[in-house]
Protein backbone atom coordinates (compact mmCIF):
# COMPACT_ATOMS: atom_id res chain seq x y z
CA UNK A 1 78.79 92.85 40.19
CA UNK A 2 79.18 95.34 43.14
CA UNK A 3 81.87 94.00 45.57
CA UNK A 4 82.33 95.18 49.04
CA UNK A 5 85.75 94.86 50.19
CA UNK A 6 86.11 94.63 53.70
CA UNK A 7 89.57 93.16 55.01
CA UNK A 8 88.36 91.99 58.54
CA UNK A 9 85.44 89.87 56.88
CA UNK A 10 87.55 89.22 53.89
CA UNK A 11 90.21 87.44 56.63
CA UNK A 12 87.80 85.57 59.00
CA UNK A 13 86.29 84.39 55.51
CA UNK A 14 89.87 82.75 54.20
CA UNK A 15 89.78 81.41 58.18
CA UNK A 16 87.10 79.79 57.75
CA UNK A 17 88.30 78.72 54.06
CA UNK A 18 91.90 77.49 54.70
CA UNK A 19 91.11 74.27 56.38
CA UNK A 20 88.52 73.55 54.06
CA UNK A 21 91.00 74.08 50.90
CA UNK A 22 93.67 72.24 53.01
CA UNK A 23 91.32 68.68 52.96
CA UNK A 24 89.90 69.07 49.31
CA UNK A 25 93.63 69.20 48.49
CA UNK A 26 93.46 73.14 47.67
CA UNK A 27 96.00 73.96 50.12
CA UNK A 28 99.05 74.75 47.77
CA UNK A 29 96.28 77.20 46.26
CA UNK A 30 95.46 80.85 46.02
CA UNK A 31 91.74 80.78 46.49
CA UNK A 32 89.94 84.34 47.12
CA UNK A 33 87.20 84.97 49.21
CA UNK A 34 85.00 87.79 47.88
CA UNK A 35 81.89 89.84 49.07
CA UNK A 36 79.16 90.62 46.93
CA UNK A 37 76.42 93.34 47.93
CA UNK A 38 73.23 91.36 47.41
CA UNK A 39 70.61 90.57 49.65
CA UNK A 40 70.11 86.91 49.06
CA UNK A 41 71.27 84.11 50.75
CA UNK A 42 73.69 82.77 48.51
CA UNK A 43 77.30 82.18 47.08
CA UNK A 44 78.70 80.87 43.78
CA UNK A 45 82.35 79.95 41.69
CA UNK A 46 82.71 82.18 38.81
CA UNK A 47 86.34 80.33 37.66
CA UNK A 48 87.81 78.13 40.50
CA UNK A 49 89.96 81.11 41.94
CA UNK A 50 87.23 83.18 44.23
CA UNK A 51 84.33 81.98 46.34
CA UNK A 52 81.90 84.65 45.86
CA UNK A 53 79.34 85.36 49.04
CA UNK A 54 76.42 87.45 49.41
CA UNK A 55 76.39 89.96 51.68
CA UNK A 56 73.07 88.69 52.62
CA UNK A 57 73.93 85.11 53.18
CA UNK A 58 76.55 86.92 55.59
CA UNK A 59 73.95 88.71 57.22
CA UNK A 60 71.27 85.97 57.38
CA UNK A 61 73.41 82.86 58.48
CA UNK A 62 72.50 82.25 62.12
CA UNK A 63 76.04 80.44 62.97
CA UNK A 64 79.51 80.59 61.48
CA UNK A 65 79.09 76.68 60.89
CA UNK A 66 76.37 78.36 58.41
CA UNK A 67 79.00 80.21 56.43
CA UNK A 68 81.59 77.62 56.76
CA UNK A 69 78.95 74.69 54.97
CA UNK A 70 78.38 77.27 51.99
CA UNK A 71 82.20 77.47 52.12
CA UNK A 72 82.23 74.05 51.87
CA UNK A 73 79.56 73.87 49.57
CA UNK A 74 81.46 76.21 46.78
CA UNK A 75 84.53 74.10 47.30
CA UNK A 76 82.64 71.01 46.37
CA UNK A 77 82.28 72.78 42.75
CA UNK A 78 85.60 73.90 42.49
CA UNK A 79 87.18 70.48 43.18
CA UNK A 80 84.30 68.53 41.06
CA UNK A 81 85.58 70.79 37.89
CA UNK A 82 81.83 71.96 37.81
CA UNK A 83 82.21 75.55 36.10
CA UNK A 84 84.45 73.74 33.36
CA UNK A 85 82.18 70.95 32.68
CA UNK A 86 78.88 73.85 32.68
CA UNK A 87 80.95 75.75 29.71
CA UNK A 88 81.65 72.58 28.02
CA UNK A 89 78.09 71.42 28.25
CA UNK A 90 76.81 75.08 27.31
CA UNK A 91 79.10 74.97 24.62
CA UNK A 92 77.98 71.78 23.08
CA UNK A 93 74.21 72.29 23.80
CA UNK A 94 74.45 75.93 21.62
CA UNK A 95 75.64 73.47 18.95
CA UNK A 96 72.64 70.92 19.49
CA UNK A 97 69.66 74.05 19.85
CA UNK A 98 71.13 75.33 16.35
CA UNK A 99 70.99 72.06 14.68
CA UNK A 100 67.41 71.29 15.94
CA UNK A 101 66.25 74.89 15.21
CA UNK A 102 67.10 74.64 11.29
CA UNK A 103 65.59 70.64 11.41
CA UNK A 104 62.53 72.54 12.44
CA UNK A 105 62.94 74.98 10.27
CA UNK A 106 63.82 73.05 7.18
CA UNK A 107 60.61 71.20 8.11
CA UNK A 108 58.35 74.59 8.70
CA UNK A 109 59.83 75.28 4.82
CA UNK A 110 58.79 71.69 3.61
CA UNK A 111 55.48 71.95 4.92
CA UNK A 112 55.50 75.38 3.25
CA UNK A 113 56.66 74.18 -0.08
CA UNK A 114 53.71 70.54 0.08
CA UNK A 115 50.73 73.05 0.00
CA UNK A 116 47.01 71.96 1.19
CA UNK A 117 46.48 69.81 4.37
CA UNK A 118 50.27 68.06 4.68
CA UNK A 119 51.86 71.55 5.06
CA UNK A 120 50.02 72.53 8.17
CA UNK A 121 51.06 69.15 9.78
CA UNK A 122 54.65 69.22 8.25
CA UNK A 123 54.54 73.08 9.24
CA UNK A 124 53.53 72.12 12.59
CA UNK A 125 55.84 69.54 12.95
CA UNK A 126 58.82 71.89 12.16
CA UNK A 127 57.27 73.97 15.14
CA UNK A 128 57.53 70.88 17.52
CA UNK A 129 60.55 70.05 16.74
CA UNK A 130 62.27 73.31 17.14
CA UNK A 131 60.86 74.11 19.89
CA UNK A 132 60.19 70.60 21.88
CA UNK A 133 63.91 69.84 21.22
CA UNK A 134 65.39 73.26 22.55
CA UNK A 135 62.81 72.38 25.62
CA UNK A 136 64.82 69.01 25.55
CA UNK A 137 68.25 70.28 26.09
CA UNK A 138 67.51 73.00 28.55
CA UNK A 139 65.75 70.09 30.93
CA UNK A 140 69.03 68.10 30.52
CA UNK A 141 70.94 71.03 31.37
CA UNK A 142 69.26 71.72 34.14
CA UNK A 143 68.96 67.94 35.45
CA UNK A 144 72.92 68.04 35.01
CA UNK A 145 72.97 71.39 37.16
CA UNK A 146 71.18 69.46 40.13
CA UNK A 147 73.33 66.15 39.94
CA UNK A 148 76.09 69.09 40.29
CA UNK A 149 74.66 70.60 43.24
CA UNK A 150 74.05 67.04 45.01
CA UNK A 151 77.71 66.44 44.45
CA UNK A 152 79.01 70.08 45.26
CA UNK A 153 76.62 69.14 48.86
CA UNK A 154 78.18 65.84 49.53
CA UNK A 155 81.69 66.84 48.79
C-alpha cells in the first residue's frame, strides 16, 4: 500500500481528527492519520490505530466538512469494534464454508457410490449444497458489512 507522507496534510488531518477522537472518547489515544496514493474517493481502519485516506478522496472532497464526515465516518468503526468483529466473523464463516463444502462433497461421493438415476440427483444435490451454502454465508457477511456501515454513518 503506497503511502505518501506529507507532514502539513498529515497535521491539518489529526486537526481535523482530534476533536472527533476527543467526543467518541478516543482522546487519551494515539490515533494516526495516514495518506494513501489512490485515486478513489475513499478511506478505511486497517486495526483501530490509523485512519487511512485516499489521496483521491483528498483531492475530490469539495469542503473540509467533506474530509472531516469520512473522519468521522472511520471513527464510527473504530469505536463500534468493527475490524474485530469482521475477523471474528471471517474467522468463524472459514469454519462454516469448510463444513458445508465436505457436506456437499460427502453427498457428490454418495450420489457417486448409489449408481443409475439417484446419483445424478444425490450428485447434484452435493453441488447445491456446497455451493448454495458458501453463497449463503458470503450474503450474511456482506448484509453484516452494511449494518456496519449504517452504524459506522450514524456514529
Amino acid at each position: 500500500m503506497p503511502l505518501i507522507r506529507d507532514t502539513e496534510i498529515e497535521t491539518l488531518l489529526k486537526d481535523y481528527a482530534r476533536p472527533i477522537f476527543k467526543a467518541a472518547g478516543l482522546g487519551g489515544q494515539n490515533i494516526a492519520m495516514r495518506i494513501v496514493k489512490h485515486d478513489s474517493f475513499n478511506a478505511f481502519v486497517a486495526d483501530g490505530r490509523n485512519v487511512f485516506m485516499n489521496s483521491g478522496a483528498l483531492m475530490q472532497a469539495k469542503t473540509p466538512n467533506e474530509v472531516i464526515g469520512v473522519i468521522a465516518h472511520e471513527t464510527g468503526h473504530i469505536t463500534g469494534g468493527h475490524m474485530a468483529q469482521l475477523r471474528a466473523r471471517i474467522a468463524r464463516d472459514q469454519t462454516k464454508a469448510l463444513l458445508v463444502s465436505l457436506l456437499g462433497i460427502g453427498l457428490l461421493i454418495g450420489g457417486a457410490a448409489t449408481g443409475g438415476d439417484t446419483a445424478r440427483e444425490v450428485a447434484g444435490a452435493g453441488q447445491g449444497v456446497a455451493l448454495g451454502g458458501q453463497e449463503l454465508i458470503l450474503r450474511s457477511l456482506l448484509g453484516e458489512r452494511r449494518s456496519q456501515e449504517s452504524a459506522a454513518d450514524q456514529a
